[in-house]
C-alpha atoms as a PDB file:
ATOM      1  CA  UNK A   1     284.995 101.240 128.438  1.00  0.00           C
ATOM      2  CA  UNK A   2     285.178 100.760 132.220  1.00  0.00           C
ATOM      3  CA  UNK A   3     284.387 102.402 135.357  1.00  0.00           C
ATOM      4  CA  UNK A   4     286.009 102.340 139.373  1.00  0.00           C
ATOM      5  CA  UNK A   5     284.584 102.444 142.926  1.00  0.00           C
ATOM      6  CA  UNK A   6     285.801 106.022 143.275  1.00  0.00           C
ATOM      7  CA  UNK A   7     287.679 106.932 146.987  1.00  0.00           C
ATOM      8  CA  UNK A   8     287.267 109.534 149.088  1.00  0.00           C
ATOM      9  CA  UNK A   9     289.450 112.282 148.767  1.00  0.00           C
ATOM     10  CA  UNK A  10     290.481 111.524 145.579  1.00  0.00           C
ATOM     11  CA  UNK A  11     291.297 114.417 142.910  1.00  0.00           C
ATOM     12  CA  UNK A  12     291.803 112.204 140.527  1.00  0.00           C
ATOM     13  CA  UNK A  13     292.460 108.573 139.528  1.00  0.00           C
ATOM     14  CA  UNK A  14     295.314 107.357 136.578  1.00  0.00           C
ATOM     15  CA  UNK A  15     294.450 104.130 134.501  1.00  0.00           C
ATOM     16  CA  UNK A  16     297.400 102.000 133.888  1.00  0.00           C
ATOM     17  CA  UNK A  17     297.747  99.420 131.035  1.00  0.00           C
ATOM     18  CA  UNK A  18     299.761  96.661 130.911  1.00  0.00           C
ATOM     19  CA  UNK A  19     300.222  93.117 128.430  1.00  0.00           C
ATOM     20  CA  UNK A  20     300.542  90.943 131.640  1.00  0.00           C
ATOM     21  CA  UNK A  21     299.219  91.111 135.090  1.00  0.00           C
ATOM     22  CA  UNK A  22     302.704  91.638 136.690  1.00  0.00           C
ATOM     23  CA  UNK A  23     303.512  94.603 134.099  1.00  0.00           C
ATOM     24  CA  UNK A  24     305.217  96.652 132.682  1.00  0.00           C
ATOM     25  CA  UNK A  25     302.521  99.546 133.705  1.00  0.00           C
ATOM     26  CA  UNK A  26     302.520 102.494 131.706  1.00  0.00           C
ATOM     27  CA  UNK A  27     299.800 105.195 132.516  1.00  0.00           C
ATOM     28  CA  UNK A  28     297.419 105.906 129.769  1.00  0.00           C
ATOM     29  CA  UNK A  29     295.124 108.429 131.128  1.00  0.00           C
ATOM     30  CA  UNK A  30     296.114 110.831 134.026  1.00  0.00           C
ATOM     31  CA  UNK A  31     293.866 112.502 136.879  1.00  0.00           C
ATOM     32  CA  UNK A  32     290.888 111.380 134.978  1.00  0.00           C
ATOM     33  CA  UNK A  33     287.384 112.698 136.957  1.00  0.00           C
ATOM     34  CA  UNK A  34     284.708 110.487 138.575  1.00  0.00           C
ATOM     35  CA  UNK A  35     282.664 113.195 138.389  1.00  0.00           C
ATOM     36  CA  UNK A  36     282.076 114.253 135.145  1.00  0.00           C
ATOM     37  CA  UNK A  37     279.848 111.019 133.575  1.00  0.00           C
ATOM     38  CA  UNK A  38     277.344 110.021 135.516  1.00  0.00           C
ATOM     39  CA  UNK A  39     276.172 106.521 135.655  1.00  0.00           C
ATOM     40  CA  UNK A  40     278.700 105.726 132.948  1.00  0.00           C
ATOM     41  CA  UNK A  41     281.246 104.286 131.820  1.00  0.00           C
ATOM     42  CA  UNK A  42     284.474 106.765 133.218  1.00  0.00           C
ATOM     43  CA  UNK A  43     286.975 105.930 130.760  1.00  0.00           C
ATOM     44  CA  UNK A  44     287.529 104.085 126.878  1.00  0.00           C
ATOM     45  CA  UNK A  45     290.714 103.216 125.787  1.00  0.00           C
ATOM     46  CA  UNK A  46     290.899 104.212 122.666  1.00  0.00           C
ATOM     47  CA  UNK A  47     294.461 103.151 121.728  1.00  0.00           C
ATOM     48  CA  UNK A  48     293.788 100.179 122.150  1.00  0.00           C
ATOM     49  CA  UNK A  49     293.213  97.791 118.861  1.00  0.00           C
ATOM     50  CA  UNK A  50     291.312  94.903 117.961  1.00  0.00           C
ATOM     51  CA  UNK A  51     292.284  91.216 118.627  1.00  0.00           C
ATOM     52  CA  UNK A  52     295.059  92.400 121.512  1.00  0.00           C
ATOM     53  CA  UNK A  53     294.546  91.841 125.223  1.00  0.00           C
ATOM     54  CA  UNK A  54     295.620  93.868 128.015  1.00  0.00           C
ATOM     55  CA  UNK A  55     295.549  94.212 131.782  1.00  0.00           C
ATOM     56  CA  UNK A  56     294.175  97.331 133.457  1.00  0.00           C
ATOM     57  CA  UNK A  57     294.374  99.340 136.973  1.00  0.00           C
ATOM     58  CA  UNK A  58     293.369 102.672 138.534  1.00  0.00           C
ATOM     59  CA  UNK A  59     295.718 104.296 141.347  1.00  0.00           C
ATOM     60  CA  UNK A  60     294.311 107.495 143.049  1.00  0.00           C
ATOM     61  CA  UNK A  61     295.708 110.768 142.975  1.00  0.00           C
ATOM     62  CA  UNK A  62     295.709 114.202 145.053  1.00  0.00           C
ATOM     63  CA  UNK A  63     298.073 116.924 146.524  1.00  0.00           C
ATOM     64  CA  UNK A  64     299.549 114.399 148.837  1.00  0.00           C
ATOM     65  CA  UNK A  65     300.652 112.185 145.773  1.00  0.00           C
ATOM     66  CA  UNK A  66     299.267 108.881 143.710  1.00  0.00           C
ATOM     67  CA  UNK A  67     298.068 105.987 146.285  1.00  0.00           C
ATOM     68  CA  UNK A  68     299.088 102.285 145.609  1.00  0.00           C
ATOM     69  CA  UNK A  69     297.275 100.725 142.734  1.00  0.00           C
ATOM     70  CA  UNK A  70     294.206  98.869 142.808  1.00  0.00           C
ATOM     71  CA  UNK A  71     293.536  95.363 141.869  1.00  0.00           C
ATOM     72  CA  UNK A  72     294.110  94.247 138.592  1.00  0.00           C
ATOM     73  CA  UNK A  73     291.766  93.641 135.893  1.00  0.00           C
ATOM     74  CA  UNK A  74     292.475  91.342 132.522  1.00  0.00           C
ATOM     75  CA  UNK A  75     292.967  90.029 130.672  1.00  0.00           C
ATOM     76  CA  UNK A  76     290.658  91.608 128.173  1.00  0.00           C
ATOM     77  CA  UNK A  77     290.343  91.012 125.304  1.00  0.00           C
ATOM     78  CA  UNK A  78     289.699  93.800 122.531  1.00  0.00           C
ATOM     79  CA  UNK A  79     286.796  93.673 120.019  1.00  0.00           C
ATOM     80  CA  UNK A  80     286.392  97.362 119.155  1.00  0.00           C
ATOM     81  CA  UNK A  81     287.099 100.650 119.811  1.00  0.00           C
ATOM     82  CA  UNK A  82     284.912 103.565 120.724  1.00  0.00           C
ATOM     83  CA  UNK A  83     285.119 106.853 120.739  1.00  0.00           C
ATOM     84  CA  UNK A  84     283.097 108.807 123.373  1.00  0.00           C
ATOM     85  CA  UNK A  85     281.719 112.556 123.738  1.00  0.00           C
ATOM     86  CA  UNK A  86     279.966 113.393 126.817  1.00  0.00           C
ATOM     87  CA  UNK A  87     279.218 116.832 125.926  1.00  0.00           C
ATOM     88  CA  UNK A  88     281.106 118.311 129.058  1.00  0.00           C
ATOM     89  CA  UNK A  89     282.968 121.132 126.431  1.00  0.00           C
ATOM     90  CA  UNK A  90     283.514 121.264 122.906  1.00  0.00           C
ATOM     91  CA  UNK A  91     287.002 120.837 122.913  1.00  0.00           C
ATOM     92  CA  UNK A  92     286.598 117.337 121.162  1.00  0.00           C
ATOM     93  CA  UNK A  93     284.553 118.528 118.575  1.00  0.00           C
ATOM     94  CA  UNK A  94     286.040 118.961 115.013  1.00  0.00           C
ATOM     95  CA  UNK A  95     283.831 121.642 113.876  1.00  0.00           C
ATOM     96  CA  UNK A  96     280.535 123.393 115.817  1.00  0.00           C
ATOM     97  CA  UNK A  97     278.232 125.945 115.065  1.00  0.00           C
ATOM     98  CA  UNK A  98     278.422 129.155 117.102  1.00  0.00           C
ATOM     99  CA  UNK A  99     274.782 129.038 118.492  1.00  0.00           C
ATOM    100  CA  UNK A 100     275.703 125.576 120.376  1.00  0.00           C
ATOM    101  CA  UNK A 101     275.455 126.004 124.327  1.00  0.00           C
ATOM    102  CA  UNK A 102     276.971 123.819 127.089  1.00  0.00           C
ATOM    103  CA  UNK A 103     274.637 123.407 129.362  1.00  0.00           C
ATOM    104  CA  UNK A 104     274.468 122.050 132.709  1.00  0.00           C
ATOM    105  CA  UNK A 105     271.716 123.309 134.819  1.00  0.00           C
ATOM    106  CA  UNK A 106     268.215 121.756 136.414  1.00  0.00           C
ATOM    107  CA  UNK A 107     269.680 118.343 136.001  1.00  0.00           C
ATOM    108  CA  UNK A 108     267.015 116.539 138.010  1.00  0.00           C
ATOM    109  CA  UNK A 109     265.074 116.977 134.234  1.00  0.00           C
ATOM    110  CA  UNK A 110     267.491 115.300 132.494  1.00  0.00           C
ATOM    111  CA  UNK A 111     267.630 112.109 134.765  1.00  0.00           C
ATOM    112  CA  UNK A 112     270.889 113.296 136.506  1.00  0.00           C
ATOM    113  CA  UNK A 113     272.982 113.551 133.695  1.00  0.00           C
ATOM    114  CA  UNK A 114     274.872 116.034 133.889  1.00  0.00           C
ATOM    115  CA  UNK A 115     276.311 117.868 130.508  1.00  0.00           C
ATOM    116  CA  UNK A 116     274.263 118.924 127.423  1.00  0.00           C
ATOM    117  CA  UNK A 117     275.075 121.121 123.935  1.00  0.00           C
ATOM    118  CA  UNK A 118     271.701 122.520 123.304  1.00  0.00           C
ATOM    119  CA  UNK A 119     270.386 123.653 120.093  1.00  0.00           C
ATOM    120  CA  UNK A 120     268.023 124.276 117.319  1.00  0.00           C
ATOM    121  CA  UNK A 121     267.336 124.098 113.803  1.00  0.00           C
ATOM    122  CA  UNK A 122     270.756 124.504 111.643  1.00  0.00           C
ATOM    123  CA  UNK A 123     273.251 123.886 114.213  1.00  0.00           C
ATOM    124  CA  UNK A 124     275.476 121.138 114.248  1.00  0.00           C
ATOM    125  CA  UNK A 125     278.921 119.421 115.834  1.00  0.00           C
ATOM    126  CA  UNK A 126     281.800 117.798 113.576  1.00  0.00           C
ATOM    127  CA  UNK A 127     284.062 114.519 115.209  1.00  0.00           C
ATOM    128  CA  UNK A 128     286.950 113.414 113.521  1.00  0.00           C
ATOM    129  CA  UNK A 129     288.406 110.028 114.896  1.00  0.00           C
ATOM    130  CA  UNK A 130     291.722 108.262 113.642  1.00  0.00           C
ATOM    131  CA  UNK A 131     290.026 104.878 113.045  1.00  0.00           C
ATOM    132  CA  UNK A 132     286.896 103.737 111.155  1.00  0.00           C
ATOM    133  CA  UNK A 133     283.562 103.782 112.583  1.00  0.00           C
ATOM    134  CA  UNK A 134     280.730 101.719 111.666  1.00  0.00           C
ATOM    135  CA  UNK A 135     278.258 102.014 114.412  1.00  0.00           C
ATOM    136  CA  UNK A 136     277.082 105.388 115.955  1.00  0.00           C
ATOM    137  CA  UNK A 137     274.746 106.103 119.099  1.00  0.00           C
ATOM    138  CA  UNK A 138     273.404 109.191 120.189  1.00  0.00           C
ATOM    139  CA  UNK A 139     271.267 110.365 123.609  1.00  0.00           C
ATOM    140  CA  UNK A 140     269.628 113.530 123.333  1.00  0.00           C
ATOM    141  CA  UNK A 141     266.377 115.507 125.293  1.00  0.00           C
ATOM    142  CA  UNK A 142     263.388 117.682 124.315  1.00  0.00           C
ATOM    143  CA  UNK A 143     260.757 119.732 125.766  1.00  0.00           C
ATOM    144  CA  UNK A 144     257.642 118.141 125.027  1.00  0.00           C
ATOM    145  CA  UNK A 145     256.014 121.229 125.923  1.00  0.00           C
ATOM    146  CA  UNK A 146     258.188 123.153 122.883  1.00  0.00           C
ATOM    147  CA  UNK A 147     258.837 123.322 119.468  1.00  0.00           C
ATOM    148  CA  UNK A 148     259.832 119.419 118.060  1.00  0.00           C
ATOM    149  CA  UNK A 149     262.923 119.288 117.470  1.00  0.00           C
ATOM    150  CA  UNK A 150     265.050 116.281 115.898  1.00  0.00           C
ATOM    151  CA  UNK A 151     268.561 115.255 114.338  1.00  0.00           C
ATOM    152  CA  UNK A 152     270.218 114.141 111.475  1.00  0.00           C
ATOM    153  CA  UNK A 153     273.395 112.076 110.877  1.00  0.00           C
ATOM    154  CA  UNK A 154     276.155 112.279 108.276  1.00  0.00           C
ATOM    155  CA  UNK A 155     279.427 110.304 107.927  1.00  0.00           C
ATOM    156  CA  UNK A 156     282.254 110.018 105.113  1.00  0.00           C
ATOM    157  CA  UNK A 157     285.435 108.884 105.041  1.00  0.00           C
ATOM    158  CA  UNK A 158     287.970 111.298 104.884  1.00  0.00           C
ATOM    159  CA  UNK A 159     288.086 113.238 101.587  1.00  0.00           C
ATOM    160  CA  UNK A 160     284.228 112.190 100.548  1.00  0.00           C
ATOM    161  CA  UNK A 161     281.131 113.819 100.956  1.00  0.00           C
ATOM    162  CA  UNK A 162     279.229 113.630 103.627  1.00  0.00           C
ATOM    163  CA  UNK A 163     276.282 110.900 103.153  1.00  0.00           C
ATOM    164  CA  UNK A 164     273.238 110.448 105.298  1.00  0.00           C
ATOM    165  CA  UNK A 165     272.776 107.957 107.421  1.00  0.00           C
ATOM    166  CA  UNK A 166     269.299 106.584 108.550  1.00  0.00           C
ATOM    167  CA  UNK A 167     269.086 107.305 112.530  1.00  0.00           C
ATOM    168  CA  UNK A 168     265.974 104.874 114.527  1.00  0.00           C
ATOM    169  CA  UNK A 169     264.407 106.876 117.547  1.00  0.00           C
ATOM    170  CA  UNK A 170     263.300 105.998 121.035  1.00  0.00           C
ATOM    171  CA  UNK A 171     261.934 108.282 122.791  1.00  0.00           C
ATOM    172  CA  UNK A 172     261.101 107.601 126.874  1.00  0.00           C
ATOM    173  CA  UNK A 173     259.163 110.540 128.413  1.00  0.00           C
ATOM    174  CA  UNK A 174     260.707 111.266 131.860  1.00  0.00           C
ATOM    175  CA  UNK A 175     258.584 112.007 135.076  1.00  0.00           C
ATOM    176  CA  UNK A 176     258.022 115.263 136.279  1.00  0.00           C
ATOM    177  CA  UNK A 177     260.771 116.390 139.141  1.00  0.00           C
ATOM    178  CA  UNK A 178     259.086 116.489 142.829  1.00  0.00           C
ATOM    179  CA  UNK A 179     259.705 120.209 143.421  1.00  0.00           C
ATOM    180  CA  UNK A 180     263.080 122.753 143.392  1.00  0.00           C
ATOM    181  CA  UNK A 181     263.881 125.030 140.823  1.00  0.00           C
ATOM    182  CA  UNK A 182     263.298 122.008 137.827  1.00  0.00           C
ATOM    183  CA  UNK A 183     259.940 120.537 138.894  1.00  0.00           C
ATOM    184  CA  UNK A 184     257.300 119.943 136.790  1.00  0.00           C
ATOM    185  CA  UNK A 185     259.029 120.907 133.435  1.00  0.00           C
ATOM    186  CA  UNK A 186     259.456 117.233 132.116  1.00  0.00           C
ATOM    187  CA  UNK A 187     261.650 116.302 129.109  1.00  0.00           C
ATOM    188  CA  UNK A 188     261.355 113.141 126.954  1.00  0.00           C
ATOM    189  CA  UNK A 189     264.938 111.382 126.451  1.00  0.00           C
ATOM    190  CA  UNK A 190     265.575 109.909 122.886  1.00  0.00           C
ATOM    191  CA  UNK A 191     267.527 107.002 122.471  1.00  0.00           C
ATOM    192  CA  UNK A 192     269.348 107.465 118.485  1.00  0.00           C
ATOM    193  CA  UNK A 193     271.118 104.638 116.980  1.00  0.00           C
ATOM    194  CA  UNK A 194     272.598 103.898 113.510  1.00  0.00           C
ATOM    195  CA  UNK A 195     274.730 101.354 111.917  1.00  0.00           C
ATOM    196  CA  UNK A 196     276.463 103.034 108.893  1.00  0.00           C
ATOM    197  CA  UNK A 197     276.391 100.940 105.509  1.00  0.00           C
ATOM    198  CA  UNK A 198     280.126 101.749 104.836  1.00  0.00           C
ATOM    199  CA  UNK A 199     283.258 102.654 107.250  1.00  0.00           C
ATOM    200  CA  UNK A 200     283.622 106.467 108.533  1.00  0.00           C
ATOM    201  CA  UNK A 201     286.172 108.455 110.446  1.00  0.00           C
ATOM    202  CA  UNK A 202     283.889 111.535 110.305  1.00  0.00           C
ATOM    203  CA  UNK A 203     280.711 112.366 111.843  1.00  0.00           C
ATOM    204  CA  UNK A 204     278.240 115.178 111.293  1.00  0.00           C
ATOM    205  CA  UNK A 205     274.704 115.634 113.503  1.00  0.00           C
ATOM    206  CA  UNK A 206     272.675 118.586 112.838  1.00  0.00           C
ATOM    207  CA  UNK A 207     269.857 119.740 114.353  1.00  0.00           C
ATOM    208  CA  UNK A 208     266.431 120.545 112.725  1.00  0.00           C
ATOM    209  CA  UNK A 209     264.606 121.975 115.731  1.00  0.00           C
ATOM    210  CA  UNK A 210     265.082 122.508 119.705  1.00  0.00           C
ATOM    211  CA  UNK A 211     267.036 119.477 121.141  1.00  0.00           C
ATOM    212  CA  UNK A 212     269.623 118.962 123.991  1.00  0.00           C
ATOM    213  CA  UNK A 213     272.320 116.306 122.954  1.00  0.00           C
ATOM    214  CA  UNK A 214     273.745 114.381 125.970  1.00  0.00           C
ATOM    215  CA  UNK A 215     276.130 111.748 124.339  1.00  0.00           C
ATOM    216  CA  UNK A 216     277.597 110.350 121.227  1.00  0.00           C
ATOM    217  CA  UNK A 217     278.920 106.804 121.358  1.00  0.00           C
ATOM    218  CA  UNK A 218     281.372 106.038 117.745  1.00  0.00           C
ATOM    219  CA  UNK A 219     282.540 102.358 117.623  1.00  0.00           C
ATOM    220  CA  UNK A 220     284.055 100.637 115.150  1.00  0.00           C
ATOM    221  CA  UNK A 221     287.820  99.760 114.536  1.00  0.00           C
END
């Protein structure tokens, strides 16, 4: 996962891969946003597979074309892969219940992130990745004014049953916004993290109250 200093008038930006620093280049994400995920990572390579290295580079796009590319990056070497779902849409989800909402509204709550699926008890998301994951982490935000609200996590390989898997909790309770349209209607951000006793390329978090979920991190192989 890596980020870019972004450049002005900029649409978009492509990441480039290559085995040496002097190429060959071959584009591996086009016109990716800036925009979308704040104060994270803007891109994971999830072609990529263990044990290889590779070289990397950004080149800026808009109407007037693609600018010359920036420096180069590498080599680096490749312990893991992970799969990431910011929660901008549900097109990368599997399987969703139909009460799930994208949400992205009042965002001075929510410490500036941006994107949220927000709901309650018996709603839930499916991810499907093509590798194995053993390691699964999870940001999410309540009302601590509200109902509680939590969630749960299943995996399985393909073809099994789901299992559970036991999620720790950190909750941070987030100041109170100065004024506008959000202030004073604070949320507490929980931190979720599990490491899975067996190797999954499916993922299943429910909800069993009121919750907003801002992230899911799967890495593994």
């Amino acid at each position: 996962m890596f980020s870019w200093r972004g450049s002005a008038g900029a649409s978009g930006y492509d990441v480039e891969r290559a085995p040496a620093p002097d190429g060959p280049w071959a584009c591996v994400a086009a016109d990716v946003s800036d925009a979308d995920a704040a104060y994270r990572p803007l891109f994971s390579d999830t072609e990529v597979r263990p044990r290889e290295r590779w070289f990397y580079r950004v080149r800026a796009r808009n109407r007037g074309g693609v600018s010359a590319p920036s420096n180069v990056v590498g080599p680096v070497e490749i312990t893991g892969r992970c799969w990431v779902e910011e929660c901008r849409d549900v097109s990368g989800l599997a399987e969703r219940s139909a009460g799930l909402r994208v949400v992205n509204e009042y965002n001075g709550r929510y410490a500036e992130y941006l994107f949220r699926l927000a709901g309650t008890t018996n709603d839930f998301v499916v991810l499907h990745v093509p590798g194995r994951v053993g390691r699964v982490r999870m940001t999410a935000f309540s009302d601590p004014t509200g109902p509680a609200g939590d969630l749960r996590l299943l995996a399985a390989p393909a073809g099994v049953p789901w299992n559970e898997a036991e999620l720790k909790r950190n909750d941070r309770p987030l100041p109170p916004t100065p004024g506008g349209a959000a202030g004073q209607r604070r949320r507490v951000w929980h931190e979720y993290a599990a490491d899975l006793p067996f190797e999954a390329s499916r993922v299943r978090i429910e909800w069993t109250g009121p919750m907003e979920l801002d992230r899911i991190e799967l890495r593994g192989r």
